[in-house]
PDB file of N, CA and C in Angstrom:
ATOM      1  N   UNK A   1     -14.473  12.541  -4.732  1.00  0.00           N
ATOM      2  CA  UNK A   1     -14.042  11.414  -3.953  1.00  0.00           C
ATOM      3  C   UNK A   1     -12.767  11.798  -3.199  1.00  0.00           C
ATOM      4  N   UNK A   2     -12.581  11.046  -1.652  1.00  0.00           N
ATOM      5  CA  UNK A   2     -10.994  11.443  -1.644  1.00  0.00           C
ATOM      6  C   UNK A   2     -11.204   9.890  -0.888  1.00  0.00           C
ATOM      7  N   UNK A   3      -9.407  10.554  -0.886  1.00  0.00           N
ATOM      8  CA  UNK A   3      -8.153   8.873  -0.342  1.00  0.00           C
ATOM      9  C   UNK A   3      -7.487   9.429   0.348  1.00  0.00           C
ATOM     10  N   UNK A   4      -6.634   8.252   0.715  1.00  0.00           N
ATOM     11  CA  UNK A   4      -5.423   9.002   1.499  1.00  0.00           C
ATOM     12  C   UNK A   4      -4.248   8.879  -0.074  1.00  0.00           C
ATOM     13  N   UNK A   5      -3.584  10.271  -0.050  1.00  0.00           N
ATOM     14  CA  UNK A   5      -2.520  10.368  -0.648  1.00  0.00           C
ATOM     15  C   UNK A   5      -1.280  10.228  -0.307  1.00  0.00           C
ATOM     16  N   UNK A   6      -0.164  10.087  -1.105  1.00  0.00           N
ATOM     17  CA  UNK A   6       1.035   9.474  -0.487  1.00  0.00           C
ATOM     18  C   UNK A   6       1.522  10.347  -0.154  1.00  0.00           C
ATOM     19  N   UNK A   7       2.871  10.349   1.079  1.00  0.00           N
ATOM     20  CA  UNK A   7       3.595  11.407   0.914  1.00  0.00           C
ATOM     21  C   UNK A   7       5.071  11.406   0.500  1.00  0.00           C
ATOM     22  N   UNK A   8       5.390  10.107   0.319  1.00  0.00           N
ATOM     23  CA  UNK A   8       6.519   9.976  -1.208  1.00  0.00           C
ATOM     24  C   UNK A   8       6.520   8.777  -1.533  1.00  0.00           C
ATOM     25  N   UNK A   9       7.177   8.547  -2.118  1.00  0.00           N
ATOM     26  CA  UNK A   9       7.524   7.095  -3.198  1.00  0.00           C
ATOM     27  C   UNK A   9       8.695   6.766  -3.142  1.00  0.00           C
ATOM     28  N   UNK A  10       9.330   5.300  -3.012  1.00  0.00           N
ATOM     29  CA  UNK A  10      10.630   5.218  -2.411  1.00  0.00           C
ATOM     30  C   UNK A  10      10.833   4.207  -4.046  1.00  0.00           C
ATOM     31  N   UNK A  11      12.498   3.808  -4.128  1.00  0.00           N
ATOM     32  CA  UNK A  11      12.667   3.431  -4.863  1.00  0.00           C
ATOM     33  C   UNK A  11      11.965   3.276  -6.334  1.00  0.00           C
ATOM     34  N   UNK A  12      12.359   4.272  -6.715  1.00  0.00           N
ATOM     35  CA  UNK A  12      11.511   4.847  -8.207  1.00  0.00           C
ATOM     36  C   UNK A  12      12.486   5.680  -9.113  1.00  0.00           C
ATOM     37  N   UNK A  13      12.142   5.652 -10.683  1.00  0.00           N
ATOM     38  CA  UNK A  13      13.097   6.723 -11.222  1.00  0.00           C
ATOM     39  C   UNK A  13      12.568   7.519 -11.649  1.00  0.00           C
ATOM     40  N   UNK A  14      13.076   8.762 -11.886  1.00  0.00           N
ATOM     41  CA  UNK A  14      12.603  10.367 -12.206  1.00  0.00           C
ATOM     42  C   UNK A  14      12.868  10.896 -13.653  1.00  0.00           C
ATOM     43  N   UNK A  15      11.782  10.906 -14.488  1.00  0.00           N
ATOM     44  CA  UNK A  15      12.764  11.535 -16.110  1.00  0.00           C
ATOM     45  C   UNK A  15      12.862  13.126 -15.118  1.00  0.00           C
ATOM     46  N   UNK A  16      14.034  13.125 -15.818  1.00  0.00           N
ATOM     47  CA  UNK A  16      14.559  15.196 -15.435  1.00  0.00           C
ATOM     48  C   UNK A  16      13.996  16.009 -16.464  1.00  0.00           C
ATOM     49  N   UNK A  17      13.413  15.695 -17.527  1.00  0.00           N
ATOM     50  CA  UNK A  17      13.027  17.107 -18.425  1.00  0.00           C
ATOM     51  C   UNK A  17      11.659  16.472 -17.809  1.00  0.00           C
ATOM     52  N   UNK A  18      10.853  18.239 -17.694  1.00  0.00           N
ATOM     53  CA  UNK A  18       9.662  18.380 -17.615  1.00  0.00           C
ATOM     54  C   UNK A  18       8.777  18.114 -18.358  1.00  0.00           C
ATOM     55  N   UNK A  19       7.451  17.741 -18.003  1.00  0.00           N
ATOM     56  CA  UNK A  19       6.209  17.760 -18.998  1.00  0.00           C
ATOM     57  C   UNK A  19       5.379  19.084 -18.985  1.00  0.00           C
ATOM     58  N   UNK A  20       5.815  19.852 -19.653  1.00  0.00           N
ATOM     59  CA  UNK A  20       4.903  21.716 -19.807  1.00  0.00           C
ATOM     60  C   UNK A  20       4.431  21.844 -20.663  1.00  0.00           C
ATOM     61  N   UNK A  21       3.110  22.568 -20.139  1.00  0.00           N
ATOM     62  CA  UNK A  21       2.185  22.628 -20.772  1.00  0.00           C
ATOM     63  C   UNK A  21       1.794  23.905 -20.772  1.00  0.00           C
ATOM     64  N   UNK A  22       0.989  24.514 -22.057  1.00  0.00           N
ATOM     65  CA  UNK A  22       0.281  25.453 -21.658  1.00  0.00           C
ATOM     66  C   UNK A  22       1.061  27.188 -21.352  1.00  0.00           C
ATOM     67  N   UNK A  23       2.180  27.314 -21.848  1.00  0.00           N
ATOM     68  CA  UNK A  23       3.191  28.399 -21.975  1.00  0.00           C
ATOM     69  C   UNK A  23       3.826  28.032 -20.415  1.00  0.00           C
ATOM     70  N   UNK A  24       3.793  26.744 -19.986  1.00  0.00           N
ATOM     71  CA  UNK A  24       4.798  26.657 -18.981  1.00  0.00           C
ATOM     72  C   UNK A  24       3.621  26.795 -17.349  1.00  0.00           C
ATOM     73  N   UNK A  25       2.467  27.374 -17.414  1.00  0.00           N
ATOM     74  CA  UNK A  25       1.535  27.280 -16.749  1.00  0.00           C
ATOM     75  C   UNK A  25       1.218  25.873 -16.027  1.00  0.00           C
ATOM     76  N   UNK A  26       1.155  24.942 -16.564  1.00  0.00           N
ATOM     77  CA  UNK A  26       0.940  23.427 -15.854  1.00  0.00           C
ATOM     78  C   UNK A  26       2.770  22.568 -16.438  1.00  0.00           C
ATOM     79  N   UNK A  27       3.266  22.375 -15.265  1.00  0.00           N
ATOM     80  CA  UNK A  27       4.333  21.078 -15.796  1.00  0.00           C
ATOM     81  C   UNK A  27       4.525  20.305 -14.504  1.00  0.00           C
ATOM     82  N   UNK A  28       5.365  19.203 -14.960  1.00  0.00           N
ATOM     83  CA  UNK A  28       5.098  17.469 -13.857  1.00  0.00           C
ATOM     84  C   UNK A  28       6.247  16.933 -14.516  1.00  0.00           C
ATOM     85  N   UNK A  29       6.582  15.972 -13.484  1.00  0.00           N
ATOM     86  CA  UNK A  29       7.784  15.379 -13.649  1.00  0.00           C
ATOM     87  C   UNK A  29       6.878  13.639 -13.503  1.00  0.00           C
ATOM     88  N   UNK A  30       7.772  12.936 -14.641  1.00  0.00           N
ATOM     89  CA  UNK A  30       6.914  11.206 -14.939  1.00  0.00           C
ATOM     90  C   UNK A  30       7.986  10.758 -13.896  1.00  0.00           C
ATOM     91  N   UNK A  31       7.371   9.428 -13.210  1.00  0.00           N
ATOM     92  CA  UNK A  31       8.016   8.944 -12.237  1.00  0.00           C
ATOM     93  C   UNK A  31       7.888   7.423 -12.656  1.00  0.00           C
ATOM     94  N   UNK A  32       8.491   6.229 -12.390  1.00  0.00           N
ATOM     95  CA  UNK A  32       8.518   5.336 -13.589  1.00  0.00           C
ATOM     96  C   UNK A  32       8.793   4.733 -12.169  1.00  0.00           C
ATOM     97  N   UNK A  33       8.313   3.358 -11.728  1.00  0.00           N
ATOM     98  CA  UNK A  33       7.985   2.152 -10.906  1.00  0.00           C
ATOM     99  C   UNK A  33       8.641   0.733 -11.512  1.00  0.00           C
ATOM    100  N   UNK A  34       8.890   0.345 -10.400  1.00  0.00           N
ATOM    101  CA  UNK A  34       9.362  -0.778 -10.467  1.00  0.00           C
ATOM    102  C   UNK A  34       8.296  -1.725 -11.393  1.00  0.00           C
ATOM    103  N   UNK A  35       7.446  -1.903 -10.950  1.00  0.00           N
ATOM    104  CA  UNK A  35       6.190  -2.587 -11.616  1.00  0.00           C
ATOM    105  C   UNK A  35       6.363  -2.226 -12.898  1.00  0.00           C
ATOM    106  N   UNK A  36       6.117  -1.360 -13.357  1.00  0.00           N
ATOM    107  CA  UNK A  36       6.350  -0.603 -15.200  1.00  0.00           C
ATOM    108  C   UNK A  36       5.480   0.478 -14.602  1.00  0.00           C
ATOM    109  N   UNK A  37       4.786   0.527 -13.648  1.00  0.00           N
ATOM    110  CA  UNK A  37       3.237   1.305 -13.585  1.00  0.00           C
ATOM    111  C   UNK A  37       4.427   3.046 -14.084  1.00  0.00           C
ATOM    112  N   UNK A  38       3.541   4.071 -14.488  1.00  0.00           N
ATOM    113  CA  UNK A  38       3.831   5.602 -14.155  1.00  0.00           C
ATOM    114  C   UNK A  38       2.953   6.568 -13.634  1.00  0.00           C
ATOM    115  N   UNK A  39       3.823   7.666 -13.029  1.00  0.00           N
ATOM    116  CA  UNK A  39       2.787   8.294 -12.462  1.00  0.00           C
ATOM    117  C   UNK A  39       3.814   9.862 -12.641  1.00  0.00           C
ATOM    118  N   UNK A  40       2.760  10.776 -13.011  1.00  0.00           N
ATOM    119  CA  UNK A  40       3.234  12.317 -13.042  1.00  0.00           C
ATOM    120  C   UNK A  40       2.773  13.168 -11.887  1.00  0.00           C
ATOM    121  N   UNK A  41       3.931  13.741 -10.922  1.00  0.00           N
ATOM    122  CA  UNK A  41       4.257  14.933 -10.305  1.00  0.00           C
ATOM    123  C   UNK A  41       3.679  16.097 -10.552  1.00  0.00           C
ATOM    124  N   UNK A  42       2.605  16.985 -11.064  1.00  0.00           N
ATOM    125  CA  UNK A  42       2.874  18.571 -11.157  1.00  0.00           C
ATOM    126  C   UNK A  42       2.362  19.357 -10.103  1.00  0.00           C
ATOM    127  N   UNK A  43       2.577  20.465 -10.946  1.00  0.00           N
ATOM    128  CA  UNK A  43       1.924  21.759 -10.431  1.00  0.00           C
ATOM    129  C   UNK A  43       0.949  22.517 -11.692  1.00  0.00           C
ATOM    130  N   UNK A  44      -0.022  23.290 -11.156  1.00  0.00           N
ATOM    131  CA  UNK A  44      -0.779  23.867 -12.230  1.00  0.00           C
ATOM    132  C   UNK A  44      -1.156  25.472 -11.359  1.00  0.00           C
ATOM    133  N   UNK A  45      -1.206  26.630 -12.346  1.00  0.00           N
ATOM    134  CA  UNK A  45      -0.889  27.853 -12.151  1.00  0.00           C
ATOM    135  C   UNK A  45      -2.298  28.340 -12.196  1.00  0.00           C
ATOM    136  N   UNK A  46      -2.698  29.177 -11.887  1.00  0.00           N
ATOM    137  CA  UNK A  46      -4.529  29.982 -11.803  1.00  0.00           C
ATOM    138  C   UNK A  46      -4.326  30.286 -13.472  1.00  0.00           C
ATOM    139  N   UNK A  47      -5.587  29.851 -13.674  1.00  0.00           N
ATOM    140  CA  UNK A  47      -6.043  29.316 -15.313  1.00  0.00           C
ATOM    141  C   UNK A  47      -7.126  28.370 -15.685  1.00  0.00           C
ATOM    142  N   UNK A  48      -7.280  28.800 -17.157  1.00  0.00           N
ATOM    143  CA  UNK A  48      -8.296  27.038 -17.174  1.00  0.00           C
ATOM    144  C   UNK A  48      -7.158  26.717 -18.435  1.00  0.00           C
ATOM    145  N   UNK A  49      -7.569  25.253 -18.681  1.00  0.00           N
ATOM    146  CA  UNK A  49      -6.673  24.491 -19.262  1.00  0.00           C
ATOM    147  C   UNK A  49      -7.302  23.124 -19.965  1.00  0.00           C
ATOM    148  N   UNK A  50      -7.352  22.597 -21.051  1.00  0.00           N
ATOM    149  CA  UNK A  50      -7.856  21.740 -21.462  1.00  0.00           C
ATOM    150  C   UNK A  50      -6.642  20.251 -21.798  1.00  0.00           C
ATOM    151  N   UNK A  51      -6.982  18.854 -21.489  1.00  0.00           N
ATOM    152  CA  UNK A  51      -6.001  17.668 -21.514  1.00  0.00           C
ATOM    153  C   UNK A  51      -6.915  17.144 -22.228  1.00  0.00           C
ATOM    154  N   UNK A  52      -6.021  16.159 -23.082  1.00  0.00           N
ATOM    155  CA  UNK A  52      -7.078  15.048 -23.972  1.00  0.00           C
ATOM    156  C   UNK A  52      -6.150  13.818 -22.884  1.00  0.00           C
ATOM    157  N   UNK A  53      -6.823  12.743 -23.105  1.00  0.00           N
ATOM    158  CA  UNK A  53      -6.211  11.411 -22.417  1.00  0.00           C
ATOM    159  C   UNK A  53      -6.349  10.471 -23.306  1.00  0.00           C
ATOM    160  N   UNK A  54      -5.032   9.731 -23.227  1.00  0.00           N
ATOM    161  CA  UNK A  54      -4.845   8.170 -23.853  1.00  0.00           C
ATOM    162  C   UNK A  54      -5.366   7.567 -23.189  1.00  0.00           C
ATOM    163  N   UNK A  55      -4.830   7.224 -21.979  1.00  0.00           N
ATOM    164  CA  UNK A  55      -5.265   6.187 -20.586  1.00  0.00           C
ATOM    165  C   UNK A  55      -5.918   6.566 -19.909  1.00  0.00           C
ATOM    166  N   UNK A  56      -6.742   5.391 -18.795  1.00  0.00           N
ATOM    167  CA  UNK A  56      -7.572   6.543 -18.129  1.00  0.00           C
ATOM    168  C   UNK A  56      -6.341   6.453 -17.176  1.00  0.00           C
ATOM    169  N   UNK A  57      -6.697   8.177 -16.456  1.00  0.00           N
ATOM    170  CA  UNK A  57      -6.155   8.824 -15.355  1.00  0.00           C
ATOM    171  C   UNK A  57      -6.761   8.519 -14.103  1.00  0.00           C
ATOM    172  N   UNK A  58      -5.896   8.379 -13.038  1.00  0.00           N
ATOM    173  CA  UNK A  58      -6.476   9.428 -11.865  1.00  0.00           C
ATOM    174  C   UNK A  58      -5.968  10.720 -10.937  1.00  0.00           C
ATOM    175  N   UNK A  59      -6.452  11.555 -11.348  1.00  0.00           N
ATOM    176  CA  UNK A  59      -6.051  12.618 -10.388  1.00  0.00           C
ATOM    177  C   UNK A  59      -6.113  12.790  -8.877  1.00  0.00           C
ATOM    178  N   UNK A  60      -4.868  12.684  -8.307  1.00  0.00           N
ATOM    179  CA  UNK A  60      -5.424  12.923  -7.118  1.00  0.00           C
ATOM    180  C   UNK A  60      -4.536  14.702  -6.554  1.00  0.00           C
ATOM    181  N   UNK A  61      -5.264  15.372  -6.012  1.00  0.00           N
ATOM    182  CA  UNK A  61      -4.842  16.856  -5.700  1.00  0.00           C
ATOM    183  C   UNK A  61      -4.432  16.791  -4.100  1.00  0.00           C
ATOM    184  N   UNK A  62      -3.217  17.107  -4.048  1.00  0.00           N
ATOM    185  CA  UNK A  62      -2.371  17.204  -3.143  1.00  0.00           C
ATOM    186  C   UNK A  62      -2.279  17.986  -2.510  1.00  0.00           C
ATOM    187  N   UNK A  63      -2.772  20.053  -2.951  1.00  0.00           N
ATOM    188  CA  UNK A  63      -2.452  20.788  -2.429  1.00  0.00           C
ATOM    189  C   UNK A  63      -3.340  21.777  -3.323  1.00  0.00           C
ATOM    190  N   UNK A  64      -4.059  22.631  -2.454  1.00  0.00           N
ATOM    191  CA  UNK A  64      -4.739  24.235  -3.975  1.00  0.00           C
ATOM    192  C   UNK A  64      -6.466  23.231  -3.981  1.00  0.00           C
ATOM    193  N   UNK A  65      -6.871  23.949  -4.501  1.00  0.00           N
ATOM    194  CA  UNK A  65      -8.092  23.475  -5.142  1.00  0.00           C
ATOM    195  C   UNK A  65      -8.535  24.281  -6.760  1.00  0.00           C
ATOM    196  N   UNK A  66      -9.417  23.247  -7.703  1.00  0.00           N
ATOM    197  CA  UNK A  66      -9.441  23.371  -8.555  1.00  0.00           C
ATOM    198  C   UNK A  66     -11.048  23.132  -9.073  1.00  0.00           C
ATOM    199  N   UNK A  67     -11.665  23.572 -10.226  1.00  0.00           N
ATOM    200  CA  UNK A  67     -12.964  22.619 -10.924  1.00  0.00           C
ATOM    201  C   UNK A  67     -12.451  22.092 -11.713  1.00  0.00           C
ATOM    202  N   UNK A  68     -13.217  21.081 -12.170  1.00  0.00           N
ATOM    203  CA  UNK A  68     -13.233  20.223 -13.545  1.00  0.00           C
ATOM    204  C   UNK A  68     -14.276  20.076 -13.889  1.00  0.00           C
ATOM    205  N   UNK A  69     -14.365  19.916 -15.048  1.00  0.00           N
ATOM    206  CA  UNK A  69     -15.398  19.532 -15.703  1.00  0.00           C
ATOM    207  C   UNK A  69     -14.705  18.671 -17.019  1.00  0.00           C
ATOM    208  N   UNK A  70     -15.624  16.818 -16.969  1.00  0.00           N
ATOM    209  CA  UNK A  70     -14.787  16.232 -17.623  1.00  0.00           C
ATOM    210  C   UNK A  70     -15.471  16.146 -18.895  1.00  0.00           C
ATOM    211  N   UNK A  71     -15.177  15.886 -19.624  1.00  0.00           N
ATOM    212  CA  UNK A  71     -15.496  15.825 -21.635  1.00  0.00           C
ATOM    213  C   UNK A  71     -16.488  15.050 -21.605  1.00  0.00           C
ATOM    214  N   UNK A  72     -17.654  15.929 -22.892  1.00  0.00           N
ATOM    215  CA  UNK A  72     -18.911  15.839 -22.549  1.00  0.00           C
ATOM    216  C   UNK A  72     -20.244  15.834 -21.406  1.00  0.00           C
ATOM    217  N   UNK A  73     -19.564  16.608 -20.309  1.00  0.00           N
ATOM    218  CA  UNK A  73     -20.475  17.214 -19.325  1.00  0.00           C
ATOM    219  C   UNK A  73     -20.123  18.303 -19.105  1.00  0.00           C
ATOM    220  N   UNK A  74     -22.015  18.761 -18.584  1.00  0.00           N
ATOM    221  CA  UNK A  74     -21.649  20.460 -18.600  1.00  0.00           C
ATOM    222  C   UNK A  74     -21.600  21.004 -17.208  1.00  0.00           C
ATOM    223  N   UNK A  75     -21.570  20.323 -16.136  1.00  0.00           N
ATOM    224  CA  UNK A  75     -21.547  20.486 -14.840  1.00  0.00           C
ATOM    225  C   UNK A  75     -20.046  20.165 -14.416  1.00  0.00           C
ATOM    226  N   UNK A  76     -19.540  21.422 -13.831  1.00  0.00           N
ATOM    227  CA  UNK A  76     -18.129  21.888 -13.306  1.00  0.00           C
ATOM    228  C   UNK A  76     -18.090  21.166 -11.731  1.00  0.00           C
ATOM    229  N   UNK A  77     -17.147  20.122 -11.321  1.00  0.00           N
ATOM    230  CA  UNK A  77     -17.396  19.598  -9.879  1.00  0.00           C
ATOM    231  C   UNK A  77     -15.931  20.320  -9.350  1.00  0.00           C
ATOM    232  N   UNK A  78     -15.832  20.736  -7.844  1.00  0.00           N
ATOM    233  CA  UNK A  78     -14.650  21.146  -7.332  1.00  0.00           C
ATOM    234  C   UNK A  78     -13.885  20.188  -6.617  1.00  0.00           C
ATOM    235  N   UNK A  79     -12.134  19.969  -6.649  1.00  0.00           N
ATOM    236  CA  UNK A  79     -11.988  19.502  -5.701  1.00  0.00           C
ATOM    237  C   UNK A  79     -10.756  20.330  -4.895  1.00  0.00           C
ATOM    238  N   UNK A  80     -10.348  19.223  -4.021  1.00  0.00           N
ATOM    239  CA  UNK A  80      -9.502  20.379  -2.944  1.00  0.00           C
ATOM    240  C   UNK A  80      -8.827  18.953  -2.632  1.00  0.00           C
ATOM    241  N   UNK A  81      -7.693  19.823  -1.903  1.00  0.00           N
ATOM    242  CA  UNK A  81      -6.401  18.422  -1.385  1.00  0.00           C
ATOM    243  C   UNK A  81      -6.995  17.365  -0.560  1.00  0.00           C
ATOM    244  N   UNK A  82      -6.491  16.011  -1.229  1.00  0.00           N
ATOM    245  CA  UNK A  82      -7.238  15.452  -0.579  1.00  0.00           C
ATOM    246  C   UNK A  82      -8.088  14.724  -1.083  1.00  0.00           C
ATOM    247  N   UNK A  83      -8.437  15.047  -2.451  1.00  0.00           N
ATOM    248  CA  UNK A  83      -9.608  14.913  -3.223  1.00  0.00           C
ATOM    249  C   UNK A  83      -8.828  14.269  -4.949  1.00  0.00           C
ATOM    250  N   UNK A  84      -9.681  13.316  -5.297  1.00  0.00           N
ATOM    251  CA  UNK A  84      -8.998  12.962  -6.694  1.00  0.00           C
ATOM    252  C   UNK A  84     -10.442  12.711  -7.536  1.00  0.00           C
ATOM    253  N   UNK A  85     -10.348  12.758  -8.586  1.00  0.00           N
ATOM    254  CA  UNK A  85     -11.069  11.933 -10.015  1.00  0.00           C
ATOM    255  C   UNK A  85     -10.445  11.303 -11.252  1.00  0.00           C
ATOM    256  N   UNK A  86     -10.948  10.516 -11.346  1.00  0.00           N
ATOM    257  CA  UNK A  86     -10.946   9.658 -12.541  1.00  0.00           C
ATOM    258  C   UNK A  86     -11.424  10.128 -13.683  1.00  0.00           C
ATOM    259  N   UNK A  87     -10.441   9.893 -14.948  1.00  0.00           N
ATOM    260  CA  UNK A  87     -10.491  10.470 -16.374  1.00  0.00           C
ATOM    261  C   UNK A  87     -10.867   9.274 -16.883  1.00  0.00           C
ATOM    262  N   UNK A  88     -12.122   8.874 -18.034  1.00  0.00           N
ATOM    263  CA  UNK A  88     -11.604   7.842 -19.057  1.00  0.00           C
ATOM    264  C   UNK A  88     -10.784   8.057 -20.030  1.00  0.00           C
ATOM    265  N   UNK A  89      -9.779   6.993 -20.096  1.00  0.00           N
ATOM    266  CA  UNK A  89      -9.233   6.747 -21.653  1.00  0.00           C
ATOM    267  C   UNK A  89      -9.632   7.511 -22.773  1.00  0.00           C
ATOM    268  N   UNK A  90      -9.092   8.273 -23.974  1.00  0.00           N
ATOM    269  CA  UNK A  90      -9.538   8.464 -24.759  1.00  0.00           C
ATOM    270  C   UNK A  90     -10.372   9.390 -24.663  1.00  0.00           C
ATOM    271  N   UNK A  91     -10.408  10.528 -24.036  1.00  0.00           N
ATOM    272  CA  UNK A  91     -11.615  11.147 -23.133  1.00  0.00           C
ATOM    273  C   UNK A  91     -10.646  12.482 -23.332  1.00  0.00           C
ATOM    274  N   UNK A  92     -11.200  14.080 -22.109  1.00  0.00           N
ATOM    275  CA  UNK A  92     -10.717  14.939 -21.986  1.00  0.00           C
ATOM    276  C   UNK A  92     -11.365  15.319 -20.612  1.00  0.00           C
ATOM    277  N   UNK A  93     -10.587  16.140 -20.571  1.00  0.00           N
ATOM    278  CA  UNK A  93     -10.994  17.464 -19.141  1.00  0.00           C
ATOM    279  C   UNK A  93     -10.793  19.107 -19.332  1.00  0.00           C
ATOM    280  N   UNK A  94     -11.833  19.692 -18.702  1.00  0.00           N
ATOM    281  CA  UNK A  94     -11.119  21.314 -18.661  1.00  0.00           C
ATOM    282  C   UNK A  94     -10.775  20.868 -17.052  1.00  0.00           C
ATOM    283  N   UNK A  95     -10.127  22.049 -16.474  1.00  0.00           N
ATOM    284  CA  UNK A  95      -9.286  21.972 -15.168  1.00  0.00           C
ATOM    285  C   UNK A  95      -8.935  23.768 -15.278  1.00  0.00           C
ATOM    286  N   UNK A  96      -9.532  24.496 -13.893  1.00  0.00           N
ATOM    287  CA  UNK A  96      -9.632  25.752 -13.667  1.00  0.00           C
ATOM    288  C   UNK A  96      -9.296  26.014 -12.776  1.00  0.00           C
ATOM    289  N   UNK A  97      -7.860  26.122 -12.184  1.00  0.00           N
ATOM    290  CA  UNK A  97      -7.494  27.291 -10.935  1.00  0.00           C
ATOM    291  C   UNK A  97      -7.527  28.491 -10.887  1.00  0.00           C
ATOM    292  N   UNK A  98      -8.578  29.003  -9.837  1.00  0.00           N
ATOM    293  CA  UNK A  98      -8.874  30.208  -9.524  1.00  0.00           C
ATOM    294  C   UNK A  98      -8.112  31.052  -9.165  1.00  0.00           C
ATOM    295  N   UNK A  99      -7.098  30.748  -8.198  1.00  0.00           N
ATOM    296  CA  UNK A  99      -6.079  31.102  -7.310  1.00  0.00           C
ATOM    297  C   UNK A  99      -5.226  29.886  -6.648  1.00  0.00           C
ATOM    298  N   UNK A 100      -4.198  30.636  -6.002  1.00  0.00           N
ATOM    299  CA  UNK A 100      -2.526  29.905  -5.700  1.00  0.00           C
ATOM    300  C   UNK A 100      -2.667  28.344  -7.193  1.00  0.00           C
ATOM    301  N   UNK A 101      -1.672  28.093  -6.271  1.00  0.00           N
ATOM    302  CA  UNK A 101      -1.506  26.776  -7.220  1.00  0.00           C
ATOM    303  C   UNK A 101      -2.032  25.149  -6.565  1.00  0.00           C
ATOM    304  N   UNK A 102      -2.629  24.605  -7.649  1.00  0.00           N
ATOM    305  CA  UNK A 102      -2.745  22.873  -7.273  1.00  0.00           C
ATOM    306  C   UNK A 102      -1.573  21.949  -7.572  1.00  0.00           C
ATOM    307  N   UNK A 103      -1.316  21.428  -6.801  1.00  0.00           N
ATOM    308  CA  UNK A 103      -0.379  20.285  -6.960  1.00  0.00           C
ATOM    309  C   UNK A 103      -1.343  18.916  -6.760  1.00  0.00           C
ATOM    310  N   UNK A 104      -0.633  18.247  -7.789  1.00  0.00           N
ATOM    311  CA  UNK A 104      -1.702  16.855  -8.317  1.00  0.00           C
ATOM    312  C   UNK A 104      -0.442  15.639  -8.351  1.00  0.00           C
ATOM    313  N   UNK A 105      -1.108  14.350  -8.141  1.00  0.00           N
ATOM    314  CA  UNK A 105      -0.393  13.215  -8.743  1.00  0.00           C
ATOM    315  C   UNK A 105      -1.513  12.576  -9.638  1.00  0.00           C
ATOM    316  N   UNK A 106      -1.115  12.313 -10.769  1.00  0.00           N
ATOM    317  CA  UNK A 106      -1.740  11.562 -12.488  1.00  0.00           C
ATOM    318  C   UNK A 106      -0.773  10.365 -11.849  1.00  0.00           C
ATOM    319  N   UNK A 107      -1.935   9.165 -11.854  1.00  0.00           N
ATOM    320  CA  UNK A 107      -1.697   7.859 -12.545  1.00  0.00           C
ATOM    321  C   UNK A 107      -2.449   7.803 -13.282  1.00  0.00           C
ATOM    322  N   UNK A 108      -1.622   6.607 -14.339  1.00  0.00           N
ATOM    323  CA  UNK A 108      -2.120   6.450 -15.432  1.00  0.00           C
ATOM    324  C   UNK A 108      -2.219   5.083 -15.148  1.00  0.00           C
ATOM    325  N   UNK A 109      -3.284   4.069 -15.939  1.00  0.00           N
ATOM    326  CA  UNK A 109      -3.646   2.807 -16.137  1.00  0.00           C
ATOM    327  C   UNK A 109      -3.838   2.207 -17.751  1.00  0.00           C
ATOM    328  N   UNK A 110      -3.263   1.306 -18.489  1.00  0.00           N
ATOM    329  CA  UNK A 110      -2.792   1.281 -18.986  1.00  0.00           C
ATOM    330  C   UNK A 110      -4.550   0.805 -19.921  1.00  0.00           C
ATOM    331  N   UNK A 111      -4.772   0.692 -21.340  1.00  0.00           N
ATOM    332  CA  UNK A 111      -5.764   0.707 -21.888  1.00  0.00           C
ATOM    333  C   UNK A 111      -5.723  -0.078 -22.313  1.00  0.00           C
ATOM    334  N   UNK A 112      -6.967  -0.983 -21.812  1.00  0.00           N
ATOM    335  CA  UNK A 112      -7.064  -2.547 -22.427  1.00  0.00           C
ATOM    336  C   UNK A 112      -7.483  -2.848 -23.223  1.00  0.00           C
ATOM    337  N   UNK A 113      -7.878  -1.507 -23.954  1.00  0.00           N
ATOM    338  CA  UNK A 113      -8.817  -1.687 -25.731  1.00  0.00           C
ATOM    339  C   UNK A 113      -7.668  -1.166 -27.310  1.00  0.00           C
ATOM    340  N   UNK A 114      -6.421  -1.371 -26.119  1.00  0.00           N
ATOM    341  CA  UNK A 114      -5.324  -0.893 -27.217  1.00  0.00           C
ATOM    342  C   UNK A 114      -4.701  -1.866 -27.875  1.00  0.00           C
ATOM    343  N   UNK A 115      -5.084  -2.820 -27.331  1.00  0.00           N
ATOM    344  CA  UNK A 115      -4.026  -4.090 -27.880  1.00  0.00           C
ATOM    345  C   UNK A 115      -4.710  -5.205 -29.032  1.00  0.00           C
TER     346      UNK A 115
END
C-alpha cells in the first residue's frame, strides 16, 4: 500500500536515548504527540531482523526498500519509499534489507483488547 508520508511533525517531544536493536543495526527515536498518540523515527541497516508487537503498527518507509514477511505467512511482500504496512497487535514480522539503509516511521495504535 502507499500514502503520502510526512515530511516533519511540528510541536512534538523527542525521548533522546535511542531504541536499538539488534547489535545497534536497527534504532529510532519515540516521538510523543500532543494527543498522547506515539510514533518511532528509525533507520534499519542491510540484514534480516525479527519484531514481536504489542500494538498494532504501521509502517510506513520513507527511504531504502525492504521485504517483510509478517508472522504466520510464508510469502515475503517488498516495499519501497513511499510504501507502508500494517502489523497486528500481538503479532510479529521478519524485515530484510538487502542493501543501503530504510528509514521508516512506526505508529503505534493503542490495543483495545488490553483493557
Amino acid at each position: 500500500m502507499t500514502g503520502k508520508i510526512p515530511e516533519r511533525f511540528d510541536d512534538v517531544s523527542v525521548i533522546c536515548k535511542a531504541n536499538v536493536y539488534h547489535e545497534g543495526r536497527v534504532a529510532s527515536h519515540t516521538v510523543l504527540f500532543k494527543d498522547g498518540s506515539r510514533k518511532t523515527l528509525g533507520v534499519i541497516h542491510p540484514g534480516s531482523y525479527n519484531f514481536k508487537t504489542d500494538d498494532p503498527e504501521k509502517m510506513d518507509i520513507t527511504a531504502g526498500n525492504c521485504r517483510v514477511r509478517q508472522a504466520d505467512e510464508g510469502q515475503w511482500e517488498r516495499y519501497q519509499a513511499g510504501a507502508f504496512f500494517i502489523v497486528p497487535g500481538r503479532s510479529s514480522f521478519d524485515i530484510v534489507v538487502d542493501e543501503g539503509i530504510v528509514q521508516y516511521i512506526c505508529s503505534f495504535e493503542p490495543n483495545s483488547d488490553k483493557e
